[in-house]
C-alpha atoms as a PDB file:
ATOM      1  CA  UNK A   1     130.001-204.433 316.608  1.00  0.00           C
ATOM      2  CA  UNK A   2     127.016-205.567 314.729  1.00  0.00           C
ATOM      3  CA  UNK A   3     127.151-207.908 312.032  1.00  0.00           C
ATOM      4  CA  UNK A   4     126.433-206.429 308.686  1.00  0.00           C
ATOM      5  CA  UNK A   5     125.827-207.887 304.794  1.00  0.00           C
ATOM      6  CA  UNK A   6     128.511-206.627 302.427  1.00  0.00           C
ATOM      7  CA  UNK A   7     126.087-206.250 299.604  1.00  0.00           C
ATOM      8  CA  UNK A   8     123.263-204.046 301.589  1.00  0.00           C
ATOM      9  CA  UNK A   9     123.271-200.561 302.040  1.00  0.00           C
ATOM     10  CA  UNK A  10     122.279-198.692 304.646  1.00  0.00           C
ATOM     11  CA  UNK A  11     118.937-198.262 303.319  1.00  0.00           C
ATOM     12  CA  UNK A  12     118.693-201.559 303.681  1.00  0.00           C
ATOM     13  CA  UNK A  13     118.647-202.088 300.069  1.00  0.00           C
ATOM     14  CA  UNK A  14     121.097-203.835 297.690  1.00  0.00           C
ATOM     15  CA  UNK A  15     124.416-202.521 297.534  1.00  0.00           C
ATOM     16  CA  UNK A  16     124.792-200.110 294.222  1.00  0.00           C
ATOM     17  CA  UNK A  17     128.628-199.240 292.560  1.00  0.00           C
ATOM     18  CA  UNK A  18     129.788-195.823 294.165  1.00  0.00           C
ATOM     19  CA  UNK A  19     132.174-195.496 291.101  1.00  0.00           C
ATOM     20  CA  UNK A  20     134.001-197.230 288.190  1.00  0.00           C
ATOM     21  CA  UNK A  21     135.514-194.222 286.709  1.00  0.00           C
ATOM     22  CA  UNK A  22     137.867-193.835 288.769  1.00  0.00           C
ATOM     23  CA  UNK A  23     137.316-197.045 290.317  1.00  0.00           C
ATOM     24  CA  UNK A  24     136.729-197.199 293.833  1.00  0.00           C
ATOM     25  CA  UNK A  25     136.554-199.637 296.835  1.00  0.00           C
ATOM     26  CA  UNK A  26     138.572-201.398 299.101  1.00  0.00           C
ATOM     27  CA  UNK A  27     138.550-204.023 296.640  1.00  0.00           C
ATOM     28  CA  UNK A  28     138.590-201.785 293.850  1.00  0.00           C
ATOM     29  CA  UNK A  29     135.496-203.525 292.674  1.00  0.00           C
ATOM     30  CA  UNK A  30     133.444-200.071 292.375  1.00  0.00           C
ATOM     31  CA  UNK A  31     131.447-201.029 295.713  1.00  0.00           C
ATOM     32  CA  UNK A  32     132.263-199.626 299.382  1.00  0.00           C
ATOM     33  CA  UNK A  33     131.810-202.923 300.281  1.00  0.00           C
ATOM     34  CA  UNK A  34     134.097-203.565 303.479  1.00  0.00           C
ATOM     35  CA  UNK A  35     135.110-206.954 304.847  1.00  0.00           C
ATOM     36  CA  UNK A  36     137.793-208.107 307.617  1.00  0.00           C
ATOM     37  CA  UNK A  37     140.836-207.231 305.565  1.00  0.00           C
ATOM     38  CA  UNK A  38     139.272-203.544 305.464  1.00  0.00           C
ATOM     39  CA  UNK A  39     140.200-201.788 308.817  1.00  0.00           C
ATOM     40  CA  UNK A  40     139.565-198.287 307.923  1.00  0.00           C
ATOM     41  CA  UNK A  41     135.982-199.575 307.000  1.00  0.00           C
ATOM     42  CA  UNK A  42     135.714-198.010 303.274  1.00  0.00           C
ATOM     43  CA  UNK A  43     131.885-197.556 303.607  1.00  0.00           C
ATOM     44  CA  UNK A  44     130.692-194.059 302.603  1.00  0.00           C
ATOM     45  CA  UNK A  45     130.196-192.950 299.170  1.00  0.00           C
ATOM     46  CA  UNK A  46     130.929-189.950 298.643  1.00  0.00           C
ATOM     47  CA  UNK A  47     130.698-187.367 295.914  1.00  0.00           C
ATOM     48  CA  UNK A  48     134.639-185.410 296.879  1.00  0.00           C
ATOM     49  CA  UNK A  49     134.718-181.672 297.426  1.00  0.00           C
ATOM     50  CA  UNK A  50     137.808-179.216 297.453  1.00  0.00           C
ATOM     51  CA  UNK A  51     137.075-178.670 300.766  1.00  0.00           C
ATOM     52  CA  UNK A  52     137.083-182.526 301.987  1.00  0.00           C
ATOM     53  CA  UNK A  53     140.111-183.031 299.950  1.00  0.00           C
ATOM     54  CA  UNK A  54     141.654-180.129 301.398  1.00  0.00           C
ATOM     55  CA  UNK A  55     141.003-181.603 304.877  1.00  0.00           C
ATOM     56  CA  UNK A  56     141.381-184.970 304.300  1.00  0.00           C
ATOM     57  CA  UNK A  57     145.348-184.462 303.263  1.00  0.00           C
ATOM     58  CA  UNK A  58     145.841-181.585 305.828  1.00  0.00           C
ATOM     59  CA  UNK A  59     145.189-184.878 308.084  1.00  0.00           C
ATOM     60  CA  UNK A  60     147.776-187.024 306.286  1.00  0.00           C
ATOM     61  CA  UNK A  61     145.956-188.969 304.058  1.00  0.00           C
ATOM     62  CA  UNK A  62     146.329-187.330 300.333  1.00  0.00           C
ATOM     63  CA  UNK A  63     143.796-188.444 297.955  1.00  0.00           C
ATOM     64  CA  UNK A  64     144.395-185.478 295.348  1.00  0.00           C
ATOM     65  CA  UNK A  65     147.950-186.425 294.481  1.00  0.00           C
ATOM     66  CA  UNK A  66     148.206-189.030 291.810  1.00  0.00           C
ATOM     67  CA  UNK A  67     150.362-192.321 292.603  1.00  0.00           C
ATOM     68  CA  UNK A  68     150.969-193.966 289.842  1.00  0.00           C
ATOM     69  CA  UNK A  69     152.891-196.609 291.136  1.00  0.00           C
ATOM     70  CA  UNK A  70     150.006-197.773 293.212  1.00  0.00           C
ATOM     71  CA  UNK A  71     147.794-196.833 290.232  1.00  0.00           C
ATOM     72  CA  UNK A  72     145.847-194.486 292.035  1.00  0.00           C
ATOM     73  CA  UNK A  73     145.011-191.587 289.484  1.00  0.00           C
ATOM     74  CA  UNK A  74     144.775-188.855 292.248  1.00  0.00           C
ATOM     75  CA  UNK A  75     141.045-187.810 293.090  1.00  0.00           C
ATOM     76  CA  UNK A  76     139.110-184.448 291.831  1.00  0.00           C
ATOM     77  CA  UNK A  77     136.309-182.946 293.250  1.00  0.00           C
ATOM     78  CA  UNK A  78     133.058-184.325 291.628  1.00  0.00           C
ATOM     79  CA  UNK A  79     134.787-187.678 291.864  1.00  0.00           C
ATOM     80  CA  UNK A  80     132.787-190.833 293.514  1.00  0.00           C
ATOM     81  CA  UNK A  81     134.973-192.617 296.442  1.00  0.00           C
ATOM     82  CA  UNK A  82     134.484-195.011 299.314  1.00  0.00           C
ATOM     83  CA  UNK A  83     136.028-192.990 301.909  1.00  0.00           C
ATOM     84  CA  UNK A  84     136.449-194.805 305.674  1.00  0.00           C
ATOM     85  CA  UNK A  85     133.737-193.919 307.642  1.00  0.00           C
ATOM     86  CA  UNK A  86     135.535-192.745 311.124  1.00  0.00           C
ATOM     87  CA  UNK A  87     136.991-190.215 308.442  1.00  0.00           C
ATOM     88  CA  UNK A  88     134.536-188.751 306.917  1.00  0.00           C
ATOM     89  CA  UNK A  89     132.860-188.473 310.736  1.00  0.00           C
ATOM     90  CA  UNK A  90     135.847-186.754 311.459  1.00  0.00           C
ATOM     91  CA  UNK A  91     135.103-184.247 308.294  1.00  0.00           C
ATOM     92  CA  UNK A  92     131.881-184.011 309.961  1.00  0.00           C
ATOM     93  CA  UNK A  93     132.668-182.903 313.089  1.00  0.00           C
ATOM     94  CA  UNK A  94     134.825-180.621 311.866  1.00  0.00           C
ATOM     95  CA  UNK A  95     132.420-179.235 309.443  1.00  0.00           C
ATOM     96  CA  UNK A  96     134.459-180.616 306.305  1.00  0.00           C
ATOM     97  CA  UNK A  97     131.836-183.581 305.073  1.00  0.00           C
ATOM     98  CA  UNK A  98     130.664-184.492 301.561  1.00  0.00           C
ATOM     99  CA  UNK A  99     127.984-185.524 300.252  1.00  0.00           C
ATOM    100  CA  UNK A 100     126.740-189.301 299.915  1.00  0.00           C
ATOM    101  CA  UNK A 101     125.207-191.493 298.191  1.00  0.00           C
ATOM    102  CA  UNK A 102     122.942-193.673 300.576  1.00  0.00           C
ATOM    103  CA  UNK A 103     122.738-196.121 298.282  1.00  0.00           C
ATOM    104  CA  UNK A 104     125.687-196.949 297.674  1.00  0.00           C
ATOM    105  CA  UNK A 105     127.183-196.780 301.276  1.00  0.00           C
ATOM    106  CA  UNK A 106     127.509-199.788 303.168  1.00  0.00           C
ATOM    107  CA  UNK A 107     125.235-200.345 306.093  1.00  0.00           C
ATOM    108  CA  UNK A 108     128.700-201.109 308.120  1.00  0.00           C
ATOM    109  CA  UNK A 109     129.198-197.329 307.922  1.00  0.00           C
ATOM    110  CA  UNK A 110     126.381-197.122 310.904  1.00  0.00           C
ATOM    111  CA  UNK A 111     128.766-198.534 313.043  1.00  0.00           C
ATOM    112  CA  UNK A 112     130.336-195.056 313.011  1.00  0.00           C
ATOM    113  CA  UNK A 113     127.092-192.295 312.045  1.00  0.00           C
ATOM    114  CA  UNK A 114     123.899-192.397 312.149  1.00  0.00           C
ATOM    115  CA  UNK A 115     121.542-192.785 309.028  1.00  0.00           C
ATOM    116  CA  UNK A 116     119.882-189.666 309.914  1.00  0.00           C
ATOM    117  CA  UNK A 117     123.235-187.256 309.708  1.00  0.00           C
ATOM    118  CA  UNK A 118     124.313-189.375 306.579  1.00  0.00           C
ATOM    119  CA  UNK A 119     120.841-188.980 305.098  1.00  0.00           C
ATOM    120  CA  UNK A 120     121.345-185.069 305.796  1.00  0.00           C
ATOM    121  CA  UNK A 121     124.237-185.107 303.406  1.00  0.00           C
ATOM    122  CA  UNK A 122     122.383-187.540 301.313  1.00  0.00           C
ATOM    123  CA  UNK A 123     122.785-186.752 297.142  1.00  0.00           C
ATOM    124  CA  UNK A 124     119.353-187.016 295.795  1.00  0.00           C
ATOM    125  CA  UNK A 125     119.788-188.995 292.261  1.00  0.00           C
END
């Protein structure tokens, strides 16, 4: 695997917050940064849909449900999140992905997509 910057995105760019409200990140520092604790590689911003959500915990991994004894709030759609990147290429291929935010997406996330499919799910802000 290629060696990647935690703070650049994979525009090459500095490294923007995905989301603080509800916060997001592997390190819950708002930033899909990832780093060698992080093996599901939380890299891709996304904006959530019903329909990724839906997918998402048909797979097993519920991110609607609230669990307030890890103090995760449960996700909406509309909500920002660092989802891992071979899941939302999973989404993908199964025509379930959301929309990113490039700029806020970790360049390690091209260890599993290409810029040009994440760029054609790209939010324009």
């Amino acid at each position: 695997m290629a060696k990647t910057d935690k703070n650049k995105n994979v525009l090459g760019e500095k490294l923007i917050p995905c989301s603080m409200d509800p916060i997001t990140g592997f390190y819950r520092n708002g930033q899909c940064q990832v780093g060698p604790e992080d093996h599901g590689c939380h890299a891709i911003c996304c904006e959530l849909t019903s329909d990724f959500l839906a997918y998402s915990k048909a797979c097993g991994n519920d991110l609607s449900t609230p669990m307030p004894q890890y103090g995760f709030p449960g996700l909406n759609p509309g909500d920002k999140w660092c989802v891992c990147a071979a899941r939302w290429v999973e989404a993908h291929a199964a025509g379930h992905a959301c929309p990113v935010v490039l700029k806020a997406t970790s360049e390690a996330a091209l260890q599993y997509v290409s810029r040009s499919i994440l760029e054609e799910f790209a939010i324009v802000e």
